[in-house]
Protein backbone atom coordinates (compact mmCIF):
# COMPACT_ATOMS: atom_id res chain seq x y z
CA UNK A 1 0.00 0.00 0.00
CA UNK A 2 1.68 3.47 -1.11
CA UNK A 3 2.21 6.26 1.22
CA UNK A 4 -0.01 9.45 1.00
CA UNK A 5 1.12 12.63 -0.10
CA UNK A 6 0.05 14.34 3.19
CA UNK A 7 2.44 11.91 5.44
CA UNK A 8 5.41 12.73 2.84
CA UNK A 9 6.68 16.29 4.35
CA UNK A 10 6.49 14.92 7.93
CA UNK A 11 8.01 11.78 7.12
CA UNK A 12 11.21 14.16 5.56
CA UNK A 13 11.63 16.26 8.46
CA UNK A 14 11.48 13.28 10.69
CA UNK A 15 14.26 12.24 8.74
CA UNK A 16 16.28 15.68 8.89
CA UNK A 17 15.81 16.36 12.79
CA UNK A 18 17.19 12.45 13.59
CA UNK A 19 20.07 12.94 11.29
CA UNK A 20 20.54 16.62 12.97
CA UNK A 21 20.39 15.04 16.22
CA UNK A 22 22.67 12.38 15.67
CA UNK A 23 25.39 15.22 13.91
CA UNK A 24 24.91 17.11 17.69
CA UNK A 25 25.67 14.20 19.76
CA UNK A 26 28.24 13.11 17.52
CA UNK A 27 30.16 16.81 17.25
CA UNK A 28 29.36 17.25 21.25
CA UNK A 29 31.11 13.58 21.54
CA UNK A 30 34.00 14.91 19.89
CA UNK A 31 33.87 18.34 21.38
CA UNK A 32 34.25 16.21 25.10
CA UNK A 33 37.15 15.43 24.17
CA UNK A 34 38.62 19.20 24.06
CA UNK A 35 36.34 19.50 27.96
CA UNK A 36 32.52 18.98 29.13
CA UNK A 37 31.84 22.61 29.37
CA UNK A 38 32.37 22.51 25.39
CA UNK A 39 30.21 19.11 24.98
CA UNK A 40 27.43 20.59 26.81
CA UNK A 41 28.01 24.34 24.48
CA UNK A 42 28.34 22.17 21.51
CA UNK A 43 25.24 20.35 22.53
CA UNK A 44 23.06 23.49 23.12
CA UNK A 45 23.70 24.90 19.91
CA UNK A 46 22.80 21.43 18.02
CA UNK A 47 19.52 21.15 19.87
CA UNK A 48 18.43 24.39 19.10
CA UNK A 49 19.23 24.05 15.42
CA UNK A 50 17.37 20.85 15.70
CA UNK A 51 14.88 22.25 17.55
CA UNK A 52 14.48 25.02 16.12
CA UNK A 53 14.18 23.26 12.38
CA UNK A 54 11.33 20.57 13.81
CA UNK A 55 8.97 23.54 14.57
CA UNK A 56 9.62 25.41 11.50
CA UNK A 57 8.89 21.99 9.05
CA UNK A 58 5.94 21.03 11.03
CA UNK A 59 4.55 24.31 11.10
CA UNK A 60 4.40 24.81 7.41
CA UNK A 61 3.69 21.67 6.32
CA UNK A 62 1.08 20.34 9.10
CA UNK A 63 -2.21 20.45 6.89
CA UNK A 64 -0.25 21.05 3.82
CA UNK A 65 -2.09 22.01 0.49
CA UNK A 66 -0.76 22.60 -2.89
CA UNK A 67 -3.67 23.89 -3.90
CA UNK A 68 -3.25 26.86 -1.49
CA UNK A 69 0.49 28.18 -2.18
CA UNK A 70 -0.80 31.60 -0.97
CA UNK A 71 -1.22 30.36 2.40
CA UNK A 72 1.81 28.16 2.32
CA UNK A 73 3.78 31.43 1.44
CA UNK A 74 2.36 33.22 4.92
CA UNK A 75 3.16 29.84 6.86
CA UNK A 76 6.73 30.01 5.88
CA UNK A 77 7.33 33.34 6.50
CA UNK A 78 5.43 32.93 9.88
CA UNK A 79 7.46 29.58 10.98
CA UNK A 80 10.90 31.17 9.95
CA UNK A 81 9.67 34.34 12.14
CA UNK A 82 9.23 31.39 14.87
CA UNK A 83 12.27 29.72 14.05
CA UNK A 84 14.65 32.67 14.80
CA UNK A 85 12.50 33.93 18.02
CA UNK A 86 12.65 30.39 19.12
CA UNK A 87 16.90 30.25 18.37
CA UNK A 88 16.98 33.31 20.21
CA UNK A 89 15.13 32.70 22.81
CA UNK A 90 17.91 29.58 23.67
CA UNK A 91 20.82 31.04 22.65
CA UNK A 92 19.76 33.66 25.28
CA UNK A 93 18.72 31.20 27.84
CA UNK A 94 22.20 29.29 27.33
CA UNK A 95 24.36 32.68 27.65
CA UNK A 96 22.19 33.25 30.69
CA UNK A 97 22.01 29.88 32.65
CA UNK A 98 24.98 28.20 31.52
CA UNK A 99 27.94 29.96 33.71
CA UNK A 100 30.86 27.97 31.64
CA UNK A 101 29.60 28.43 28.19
CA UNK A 102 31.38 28.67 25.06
CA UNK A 103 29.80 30.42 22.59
CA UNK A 104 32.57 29.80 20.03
CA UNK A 105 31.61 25.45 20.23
CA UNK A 106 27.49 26.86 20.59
CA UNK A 107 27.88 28.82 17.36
CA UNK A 108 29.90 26.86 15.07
CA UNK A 109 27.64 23.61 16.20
CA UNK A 110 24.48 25.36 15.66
CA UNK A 111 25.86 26.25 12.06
CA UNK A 112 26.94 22.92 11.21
CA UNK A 113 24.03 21.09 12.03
CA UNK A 114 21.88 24.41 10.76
CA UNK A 115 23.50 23.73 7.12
CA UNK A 116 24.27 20.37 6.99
CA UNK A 117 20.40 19.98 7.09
CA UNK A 118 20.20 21.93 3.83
CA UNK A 119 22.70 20.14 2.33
CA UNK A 120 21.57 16.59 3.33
CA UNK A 121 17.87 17.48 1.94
CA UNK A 122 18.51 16.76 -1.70
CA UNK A 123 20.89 13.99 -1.15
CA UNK A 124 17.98 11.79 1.12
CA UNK A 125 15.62 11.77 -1.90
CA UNK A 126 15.13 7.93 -2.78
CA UNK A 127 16.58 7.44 -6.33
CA UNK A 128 12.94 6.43 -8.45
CA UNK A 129 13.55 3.28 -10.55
CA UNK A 130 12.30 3.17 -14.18
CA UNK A 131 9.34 1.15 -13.17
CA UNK A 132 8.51 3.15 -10.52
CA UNK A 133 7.89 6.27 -12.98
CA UNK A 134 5.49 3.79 -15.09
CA UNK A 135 8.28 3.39 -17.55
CA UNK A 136 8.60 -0.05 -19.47
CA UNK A 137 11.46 -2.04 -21.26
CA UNK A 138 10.94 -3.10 -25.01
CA UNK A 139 10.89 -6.44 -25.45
CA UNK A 140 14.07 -7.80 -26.71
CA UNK A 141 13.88 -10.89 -29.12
């Protein structure tokens, strides 16, 4: 049984927040090596890119309609509004609360996992095979 086109968009960013999540514990894993109060920086700065890029996708495509691209233009302006309140809100909570923080491992892990998430996007498309697009071999004799 096929998937519907509604469950599609979730199903991606699903798929984009678990592989951000697993870049931020693997880049705070390494950053524990240089000292914890980096690991935890390094960790705060992937979970709000991660974060941050979970609300924005399922804000503008929860109850997604093609047929609409008016609205789908004021949801994505709205959810990137969201997106950078929500980033500020705990960068500003981390520079706060956390007494030991380094911004330099917060900033440069937020940016990695921000990006990488871009870049990874096309790549995770599933490579269609001929048949899948409806397209049939000739008979060869």
């Amino acid at each position: 049984m096929g998937k519907s086109v509604q469950n599609l968009p979730s199903e991606k960013i699903r798929s984009v927040v678990i592989r951000q999540l697993i870049l931020t514990l693997l880049i705070s894993a390494a950053a524990f090596l240089i000292g914890k109060d980096q690991a935890v920086s390094a960790l705060i700065g992937g979970l709000g890119a991660s974060l941050a890029n979970a609300v924005f996708g399922y804000w503008v495509f929860s109850a997604y309609q093609a047929q609409k691209p008016g609205k789908l233009l004021t949801k994505l302006y709205v959810a990137e509004f969201a997106k950078l309140v929500l980033t500020g809100i705990i960068f500003l909570a981390a520079i706060l609360f956390y007494e030991n923080l380094s911004l330099v491992a917060m900033l440069v892990t937020y940016f990695i996992v921000h990006v990488t998430a871009s870049l990874l996007s096309p790549r995770m498309e599933k490579k269609r095979t001929r048949a899948e697009y409806g397209i049939g071999y000739p008979d060869i004799k």
